[in-house]
PDB file of N, CA and C in Angstrom:
ATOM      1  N   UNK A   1       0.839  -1.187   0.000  1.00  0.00           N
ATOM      2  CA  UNK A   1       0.000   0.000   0.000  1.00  0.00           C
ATOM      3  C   UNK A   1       0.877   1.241   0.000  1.00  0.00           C
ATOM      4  N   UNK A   2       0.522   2.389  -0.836  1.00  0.00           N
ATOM      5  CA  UNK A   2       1.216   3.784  -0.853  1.00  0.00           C
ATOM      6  C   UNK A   2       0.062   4.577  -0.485  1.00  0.00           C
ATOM      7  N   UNK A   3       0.189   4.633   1.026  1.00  0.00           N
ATOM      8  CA  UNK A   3      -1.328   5.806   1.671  1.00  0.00           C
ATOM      9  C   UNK A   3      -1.395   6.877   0.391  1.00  0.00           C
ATOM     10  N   UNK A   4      -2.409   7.093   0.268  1.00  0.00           N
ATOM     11  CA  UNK A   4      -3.458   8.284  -0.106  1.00  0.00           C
ATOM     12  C   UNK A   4      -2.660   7.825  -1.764  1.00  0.00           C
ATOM     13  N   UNK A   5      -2.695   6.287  -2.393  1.00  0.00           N
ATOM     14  CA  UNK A   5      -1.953   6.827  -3.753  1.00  0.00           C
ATOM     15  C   UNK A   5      -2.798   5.179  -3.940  1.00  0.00           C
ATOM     16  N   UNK A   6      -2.187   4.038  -3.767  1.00  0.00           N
ATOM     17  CA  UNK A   6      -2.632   2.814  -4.203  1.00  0.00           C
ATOM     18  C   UNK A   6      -2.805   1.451  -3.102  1.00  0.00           C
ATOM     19  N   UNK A   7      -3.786   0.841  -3.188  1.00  0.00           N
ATOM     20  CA  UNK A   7      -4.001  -0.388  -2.039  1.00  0.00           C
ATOM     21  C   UNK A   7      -4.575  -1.330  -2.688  1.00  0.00           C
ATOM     22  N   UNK A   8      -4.239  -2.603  -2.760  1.00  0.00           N
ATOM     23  CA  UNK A   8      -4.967  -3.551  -2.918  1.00  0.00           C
ATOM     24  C   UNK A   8      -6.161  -4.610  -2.007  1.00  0.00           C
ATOM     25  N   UNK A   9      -7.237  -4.918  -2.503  1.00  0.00           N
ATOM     26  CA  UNK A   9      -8.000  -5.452  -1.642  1.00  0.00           C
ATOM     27  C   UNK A   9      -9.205  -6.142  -2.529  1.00  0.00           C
ATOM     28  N   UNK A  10      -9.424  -6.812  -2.214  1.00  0.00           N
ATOM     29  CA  UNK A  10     -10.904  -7.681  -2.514  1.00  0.00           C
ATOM     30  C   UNK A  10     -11.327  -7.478  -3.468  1.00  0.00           C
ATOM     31  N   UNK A  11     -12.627  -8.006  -4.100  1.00  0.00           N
ATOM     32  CA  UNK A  11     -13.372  -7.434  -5.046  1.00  0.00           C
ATOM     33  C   UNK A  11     -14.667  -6.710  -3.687  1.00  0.00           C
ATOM     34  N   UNK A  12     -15.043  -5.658  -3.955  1.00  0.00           N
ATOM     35  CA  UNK A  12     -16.134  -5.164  -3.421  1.00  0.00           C
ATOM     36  C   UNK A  12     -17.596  -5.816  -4.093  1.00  0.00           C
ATOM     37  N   UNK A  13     -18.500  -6.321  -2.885  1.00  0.00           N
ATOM     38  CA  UNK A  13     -19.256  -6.999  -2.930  1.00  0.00           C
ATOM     39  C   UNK A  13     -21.066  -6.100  -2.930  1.00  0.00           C
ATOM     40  N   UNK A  14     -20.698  -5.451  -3.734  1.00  0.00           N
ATOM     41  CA  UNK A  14     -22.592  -4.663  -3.833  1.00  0.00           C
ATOM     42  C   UNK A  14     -22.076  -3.568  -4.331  1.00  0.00           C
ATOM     43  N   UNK A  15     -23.261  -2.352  -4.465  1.00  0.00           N
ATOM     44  CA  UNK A  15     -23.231  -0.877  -4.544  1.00  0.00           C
ATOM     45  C   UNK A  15     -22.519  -0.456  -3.404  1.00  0.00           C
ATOM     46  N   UNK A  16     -23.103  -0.677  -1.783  1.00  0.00           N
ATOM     47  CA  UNK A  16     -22.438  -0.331  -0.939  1.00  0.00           C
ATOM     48  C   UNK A  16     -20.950   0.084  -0.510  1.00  0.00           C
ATOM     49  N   UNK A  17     -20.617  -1.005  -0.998  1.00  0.00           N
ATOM     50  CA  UNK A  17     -19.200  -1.397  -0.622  1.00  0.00           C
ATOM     51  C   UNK A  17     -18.221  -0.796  -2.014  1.00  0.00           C
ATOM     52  N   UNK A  18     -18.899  -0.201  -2.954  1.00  0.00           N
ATOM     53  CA  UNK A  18     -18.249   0.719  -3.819  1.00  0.00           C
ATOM     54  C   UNK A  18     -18.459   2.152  -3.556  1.00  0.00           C
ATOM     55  N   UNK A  19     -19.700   2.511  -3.229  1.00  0.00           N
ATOM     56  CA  UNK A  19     -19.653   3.453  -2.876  1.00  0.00           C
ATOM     57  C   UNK A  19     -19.081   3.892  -1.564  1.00  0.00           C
ATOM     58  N   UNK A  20     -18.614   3.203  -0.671  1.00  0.00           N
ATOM     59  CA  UNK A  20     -17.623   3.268   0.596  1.00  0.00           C
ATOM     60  C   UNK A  20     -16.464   3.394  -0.007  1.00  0.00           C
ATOM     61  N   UNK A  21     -15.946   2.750  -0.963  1.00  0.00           N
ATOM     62  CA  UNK A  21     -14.185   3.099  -1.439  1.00  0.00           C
ATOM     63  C   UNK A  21     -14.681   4.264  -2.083  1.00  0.00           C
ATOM     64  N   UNK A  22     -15.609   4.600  -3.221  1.00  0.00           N
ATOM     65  CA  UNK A  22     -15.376   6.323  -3.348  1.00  0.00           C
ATOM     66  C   UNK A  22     -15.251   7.473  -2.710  1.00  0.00           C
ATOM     67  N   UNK A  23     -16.467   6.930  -1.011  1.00  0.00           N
ATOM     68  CA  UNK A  23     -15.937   8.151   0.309  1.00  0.00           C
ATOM     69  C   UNK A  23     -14.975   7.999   0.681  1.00  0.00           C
ATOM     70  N   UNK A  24     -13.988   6.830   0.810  1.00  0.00           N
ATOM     71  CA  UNK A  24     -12.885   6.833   1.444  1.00  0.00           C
ATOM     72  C   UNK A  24     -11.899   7.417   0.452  1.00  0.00           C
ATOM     73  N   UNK A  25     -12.209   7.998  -1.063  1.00  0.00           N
ATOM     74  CA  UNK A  25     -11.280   8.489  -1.848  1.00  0.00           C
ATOM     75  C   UNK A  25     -10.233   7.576  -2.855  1.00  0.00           C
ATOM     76  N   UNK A  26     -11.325   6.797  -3.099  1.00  0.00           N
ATOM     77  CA  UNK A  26     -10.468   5.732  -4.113  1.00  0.00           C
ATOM     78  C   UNK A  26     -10.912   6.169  -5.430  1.00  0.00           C
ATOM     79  N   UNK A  27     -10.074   7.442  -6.177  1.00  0.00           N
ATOM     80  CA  UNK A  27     -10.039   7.410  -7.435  1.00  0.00           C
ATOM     81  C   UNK A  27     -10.319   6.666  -8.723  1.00  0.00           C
ATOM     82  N   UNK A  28      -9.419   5.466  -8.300  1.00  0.00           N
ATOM     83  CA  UNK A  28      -9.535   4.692  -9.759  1.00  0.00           C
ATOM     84  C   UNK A  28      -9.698   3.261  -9.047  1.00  0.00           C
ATOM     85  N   UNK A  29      -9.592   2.588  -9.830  1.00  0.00           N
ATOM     86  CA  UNK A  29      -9.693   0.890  -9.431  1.00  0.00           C
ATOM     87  C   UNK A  29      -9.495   0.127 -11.245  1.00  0.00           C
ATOM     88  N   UNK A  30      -8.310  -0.876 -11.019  1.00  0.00           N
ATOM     89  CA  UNK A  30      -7.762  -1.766 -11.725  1.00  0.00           C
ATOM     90  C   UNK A  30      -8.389  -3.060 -11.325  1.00  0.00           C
ATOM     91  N   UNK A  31      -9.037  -3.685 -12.402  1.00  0.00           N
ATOM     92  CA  UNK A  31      -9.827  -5.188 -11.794  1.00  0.00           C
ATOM     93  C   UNK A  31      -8.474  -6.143 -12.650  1.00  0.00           C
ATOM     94  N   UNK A  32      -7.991  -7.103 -11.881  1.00  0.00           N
ATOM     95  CA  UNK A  32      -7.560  -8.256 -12.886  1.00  0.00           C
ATOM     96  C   UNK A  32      -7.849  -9.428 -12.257  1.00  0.00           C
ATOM     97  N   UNK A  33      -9.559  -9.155 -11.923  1.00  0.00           N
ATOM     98  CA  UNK A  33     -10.171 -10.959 -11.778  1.00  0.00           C
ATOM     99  C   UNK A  33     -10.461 -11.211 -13.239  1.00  0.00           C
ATOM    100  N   UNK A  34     -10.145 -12.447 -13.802  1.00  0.00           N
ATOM    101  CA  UNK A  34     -10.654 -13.073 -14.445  1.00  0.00           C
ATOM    102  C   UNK A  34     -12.094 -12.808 -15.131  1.00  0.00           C
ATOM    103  N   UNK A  35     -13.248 -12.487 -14.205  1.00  0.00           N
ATOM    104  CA  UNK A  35     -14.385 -12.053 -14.000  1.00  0.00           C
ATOM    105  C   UNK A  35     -14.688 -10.849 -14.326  1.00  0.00           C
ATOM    106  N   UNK A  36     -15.974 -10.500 -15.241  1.00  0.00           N
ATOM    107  CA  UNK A  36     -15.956  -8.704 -15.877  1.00  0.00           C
ATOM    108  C   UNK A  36     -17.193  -8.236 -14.205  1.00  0.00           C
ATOM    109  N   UNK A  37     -17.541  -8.921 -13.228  1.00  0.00           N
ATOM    110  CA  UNK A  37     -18.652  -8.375 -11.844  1.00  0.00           C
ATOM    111  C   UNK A  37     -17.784  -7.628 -11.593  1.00  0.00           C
ATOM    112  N   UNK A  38     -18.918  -6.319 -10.883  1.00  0.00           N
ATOM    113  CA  UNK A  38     -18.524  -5.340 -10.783  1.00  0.00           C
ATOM    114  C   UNK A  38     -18.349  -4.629 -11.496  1.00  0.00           C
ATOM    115  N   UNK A  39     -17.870  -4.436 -12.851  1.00  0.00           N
ATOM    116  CA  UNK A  39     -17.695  -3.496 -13.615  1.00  0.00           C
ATOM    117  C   UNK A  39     -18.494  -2.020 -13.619  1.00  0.00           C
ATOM    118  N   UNK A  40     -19.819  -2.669 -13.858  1.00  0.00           N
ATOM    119  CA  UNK A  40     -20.952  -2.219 -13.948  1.00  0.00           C
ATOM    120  C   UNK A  40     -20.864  -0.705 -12.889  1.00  0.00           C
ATOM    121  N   UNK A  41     -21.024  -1.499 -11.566  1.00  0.00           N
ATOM    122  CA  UNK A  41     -20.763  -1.030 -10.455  1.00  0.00           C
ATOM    123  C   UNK A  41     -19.947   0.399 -10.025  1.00  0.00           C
ATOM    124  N   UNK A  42     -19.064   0.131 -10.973  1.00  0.00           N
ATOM    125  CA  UNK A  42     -17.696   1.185 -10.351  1.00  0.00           C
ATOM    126  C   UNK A  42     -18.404   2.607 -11.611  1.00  0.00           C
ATOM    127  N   UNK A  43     -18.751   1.713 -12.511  1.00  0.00           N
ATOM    128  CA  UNK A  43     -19.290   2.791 -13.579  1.00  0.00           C
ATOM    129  C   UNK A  43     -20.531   3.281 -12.882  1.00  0.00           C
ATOM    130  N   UNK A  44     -21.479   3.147 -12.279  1.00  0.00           N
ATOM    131  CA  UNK A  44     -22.606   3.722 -11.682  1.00  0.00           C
ATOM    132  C   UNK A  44     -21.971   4.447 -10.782  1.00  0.00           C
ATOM    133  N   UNK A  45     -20.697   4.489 -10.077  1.00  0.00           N
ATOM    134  CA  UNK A  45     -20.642   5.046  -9.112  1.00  0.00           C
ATOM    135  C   UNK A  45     -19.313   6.153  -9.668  1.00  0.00           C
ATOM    136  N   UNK A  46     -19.461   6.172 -10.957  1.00  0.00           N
ATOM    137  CA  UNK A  46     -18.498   7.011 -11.594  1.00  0.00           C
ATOM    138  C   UNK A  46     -16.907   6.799 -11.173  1.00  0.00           C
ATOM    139  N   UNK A  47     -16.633   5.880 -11.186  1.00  0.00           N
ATOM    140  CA  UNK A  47     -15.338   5.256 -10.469  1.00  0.00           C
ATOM    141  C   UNK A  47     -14.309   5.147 -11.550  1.00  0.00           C
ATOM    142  N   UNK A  48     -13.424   5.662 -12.561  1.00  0.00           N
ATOM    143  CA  UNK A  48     -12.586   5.084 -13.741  1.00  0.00           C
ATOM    144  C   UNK A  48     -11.833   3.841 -13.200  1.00  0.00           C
ATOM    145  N   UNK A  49     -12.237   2.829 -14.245  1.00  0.00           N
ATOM    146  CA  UNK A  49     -11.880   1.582 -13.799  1.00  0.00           C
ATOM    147  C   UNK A  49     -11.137   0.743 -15.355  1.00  0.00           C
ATOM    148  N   UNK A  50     -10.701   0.035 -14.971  1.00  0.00           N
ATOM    149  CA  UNK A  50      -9.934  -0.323 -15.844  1.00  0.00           C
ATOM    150  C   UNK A  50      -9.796  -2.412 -15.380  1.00  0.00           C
ATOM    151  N   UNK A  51     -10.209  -3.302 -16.718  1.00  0.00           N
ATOM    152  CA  UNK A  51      -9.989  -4.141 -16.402  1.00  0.00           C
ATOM    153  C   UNK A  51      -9.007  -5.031 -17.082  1.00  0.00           C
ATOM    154  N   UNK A  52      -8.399  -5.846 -16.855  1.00  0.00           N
ATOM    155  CA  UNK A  52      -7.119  -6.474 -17.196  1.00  0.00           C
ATOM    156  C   UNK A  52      -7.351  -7.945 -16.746  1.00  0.00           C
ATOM    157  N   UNK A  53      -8.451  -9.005 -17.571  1.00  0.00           N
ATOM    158  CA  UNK A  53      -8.425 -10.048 -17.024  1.00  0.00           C
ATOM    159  C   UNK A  53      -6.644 -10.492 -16.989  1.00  0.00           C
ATOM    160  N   UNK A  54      -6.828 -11.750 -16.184  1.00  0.00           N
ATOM    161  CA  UNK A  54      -5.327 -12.252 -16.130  1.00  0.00           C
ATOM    162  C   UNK A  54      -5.830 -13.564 -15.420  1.00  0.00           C
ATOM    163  N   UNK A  55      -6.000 -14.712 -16.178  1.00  0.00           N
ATOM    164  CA  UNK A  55      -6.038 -15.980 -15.634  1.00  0.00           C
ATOM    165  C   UNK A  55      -5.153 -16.108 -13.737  1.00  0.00           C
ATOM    166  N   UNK A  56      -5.576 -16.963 -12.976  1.00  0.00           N
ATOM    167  CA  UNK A  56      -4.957 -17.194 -12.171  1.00  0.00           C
ATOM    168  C   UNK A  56      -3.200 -18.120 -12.571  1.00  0.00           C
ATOM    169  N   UNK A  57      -2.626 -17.337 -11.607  1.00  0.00           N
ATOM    170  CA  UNK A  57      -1.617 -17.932 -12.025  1.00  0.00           C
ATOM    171  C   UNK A  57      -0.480 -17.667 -12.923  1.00  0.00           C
ATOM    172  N   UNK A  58      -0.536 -16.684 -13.622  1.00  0.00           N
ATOM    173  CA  UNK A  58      -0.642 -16.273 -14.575  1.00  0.00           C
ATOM    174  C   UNK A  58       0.293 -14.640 -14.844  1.00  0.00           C
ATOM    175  N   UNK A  59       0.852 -14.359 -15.544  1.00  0.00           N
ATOM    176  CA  UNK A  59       1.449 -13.090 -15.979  1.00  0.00           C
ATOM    177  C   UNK A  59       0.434 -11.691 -16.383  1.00  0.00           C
ATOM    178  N   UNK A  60       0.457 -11.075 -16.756  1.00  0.00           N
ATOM    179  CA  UNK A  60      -0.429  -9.921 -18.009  1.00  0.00           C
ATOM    180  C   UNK A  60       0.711  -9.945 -18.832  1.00  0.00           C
ATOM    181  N   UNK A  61      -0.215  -9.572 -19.802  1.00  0.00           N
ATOM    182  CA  UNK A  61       1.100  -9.587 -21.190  1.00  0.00           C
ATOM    183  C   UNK A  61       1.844  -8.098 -21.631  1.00  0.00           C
ATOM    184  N   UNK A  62       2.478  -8.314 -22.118  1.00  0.00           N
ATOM    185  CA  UNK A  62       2.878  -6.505 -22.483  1.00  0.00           C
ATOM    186  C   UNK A  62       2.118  -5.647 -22.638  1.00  0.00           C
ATOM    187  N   UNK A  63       0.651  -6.003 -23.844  1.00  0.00           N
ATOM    188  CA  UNK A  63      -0.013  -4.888 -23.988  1.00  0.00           C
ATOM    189  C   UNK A  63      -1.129  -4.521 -22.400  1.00  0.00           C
ATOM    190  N   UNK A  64      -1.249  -5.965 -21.628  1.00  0.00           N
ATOM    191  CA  UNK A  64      -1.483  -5.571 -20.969  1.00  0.00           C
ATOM    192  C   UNK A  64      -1.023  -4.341 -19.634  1.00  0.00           C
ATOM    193  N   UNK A  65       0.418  -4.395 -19.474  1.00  0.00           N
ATOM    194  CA  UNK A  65       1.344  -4.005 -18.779  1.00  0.00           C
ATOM    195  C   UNK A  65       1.009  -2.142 -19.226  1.00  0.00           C
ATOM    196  N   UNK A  66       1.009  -2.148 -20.764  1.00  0.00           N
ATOM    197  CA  UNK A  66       0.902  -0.733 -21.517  1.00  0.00           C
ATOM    198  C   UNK A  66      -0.182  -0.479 -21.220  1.00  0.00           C
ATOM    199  N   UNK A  67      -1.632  -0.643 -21.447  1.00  0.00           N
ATOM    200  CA  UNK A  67      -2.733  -0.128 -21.185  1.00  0.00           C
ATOM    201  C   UNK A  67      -2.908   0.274 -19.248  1.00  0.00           C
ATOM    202  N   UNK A  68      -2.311  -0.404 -18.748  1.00  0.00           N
ATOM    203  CA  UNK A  68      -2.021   0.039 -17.028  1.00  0.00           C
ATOM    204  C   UNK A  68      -1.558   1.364 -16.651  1.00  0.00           C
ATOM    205  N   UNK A  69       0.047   0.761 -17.480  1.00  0.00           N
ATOM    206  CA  UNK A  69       0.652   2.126 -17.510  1.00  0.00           C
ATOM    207  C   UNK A  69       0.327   3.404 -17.772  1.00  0.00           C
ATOM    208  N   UNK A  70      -1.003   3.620 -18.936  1.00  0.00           N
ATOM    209  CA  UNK A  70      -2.044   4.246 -19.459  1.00  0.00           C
ATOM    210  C   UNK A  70      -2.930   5.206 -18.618  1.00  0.00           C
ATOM    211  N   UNK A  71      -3.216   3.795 -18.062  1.00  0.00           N
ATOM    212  CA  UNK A  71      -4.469   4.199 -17.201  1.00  0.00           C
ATOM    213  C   UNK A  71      -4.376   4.966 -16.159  1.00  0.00           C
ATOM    214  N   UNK A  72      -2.955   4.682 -15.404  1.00  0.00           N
ATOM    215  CA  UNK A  72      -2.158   5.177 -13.740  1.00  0.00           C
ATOM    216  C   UNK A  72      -2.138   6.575 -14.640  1.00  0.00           C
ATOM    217  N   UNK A  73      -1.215   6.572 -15.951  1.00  0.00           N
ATOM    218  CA  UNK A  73      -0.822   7.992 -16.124  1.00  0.00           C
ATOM    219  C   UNK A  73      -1.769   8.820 -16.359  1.00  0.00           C
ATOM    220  N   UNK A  74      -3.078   9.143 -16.496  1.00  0.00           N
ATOM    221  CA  UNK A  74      -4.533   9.524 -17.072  1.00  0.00           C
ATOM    222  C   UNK A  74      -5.438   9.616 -15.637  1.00  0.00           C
ATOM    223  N   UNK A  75      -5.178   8.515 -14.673  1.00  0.00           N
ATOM    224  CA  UNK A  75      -5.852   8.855 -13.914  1.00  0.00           C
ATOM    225  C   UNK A  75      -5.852   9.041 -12.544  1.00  0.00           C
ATOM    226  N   UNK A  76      -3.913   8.633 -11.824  1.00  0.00           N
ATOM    227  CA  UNK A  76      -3.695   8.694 -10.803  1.00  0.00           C
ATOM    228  C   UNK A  76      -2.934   9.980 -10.288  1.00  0.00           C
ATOM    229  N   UNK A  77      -3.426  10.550  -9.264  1.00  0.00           N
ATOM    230  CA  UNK A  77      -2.294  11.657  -8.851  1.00  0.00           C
ATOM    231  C   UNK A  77      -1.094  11.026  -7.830  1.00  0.00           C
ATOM    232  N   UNK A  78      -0.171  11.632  -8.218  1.00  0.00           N
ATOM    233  CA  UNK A  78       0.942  11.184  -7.535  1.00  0.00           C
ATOM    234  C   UNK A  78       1.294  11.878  -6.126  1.00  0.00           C
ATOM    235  N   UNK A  79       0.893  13.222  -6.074  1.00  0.00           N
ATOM    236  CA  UNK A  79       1.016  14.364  -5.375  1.00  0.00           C
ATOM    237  C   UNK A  79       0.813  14.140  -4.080  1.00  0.00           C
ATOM    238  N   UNK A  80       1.407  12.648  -2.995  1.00  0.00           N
ATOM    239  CA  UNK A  80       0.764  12.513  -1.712  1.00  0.00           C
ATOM    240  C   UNK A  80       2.387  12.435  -1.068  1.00  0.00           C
ATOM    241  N   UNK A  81       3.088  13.052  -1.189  1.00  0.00           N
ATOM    242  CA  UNK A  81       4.073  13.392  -0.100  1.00  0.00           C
ATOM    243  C   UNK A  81       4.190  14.719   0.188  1.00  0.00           C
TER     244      UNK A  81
END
């Protein structure tokens, strides 16, 4: 975890529990379950999200690696020190 920048955790389980990471100030969210649930979700709650299946087990591939890189640069602020 990099406070106030990036954390990993769970898949969030309802509206609720997305709309709790947007009060707590979670900008963006990267999915790489396997699974497109949730998607929906982060988009109702205006969340820029970005998904990257990736089998378990498993690598992302370059272009996946590039479209990340993409996404952080477009939608993350760095500005927390």
């Amino acid at each position: 975890m990099i406070p106030a920048a990036a954390a990993g955790l769970r898949m969030p389980e309802g509206p609720a529990e997305v709309a709790q990471l947007a009060g707590l100030g979670i900008g963006a969210i990267v999915s790489l379950m396997d699974d497109d649930a949730n998607l929906n979700l982060y988009e109702e709650a205006g969340i820029p999200h970005l998904w990257l299946p990736i089998k378990g087990g498993t690598s992302p591939t370059v272009e996946q690696i590039l479209r990340l890189k993409s996404f952080i640069t477009e939608n993350v602020s760095w500005n927390y020190y």
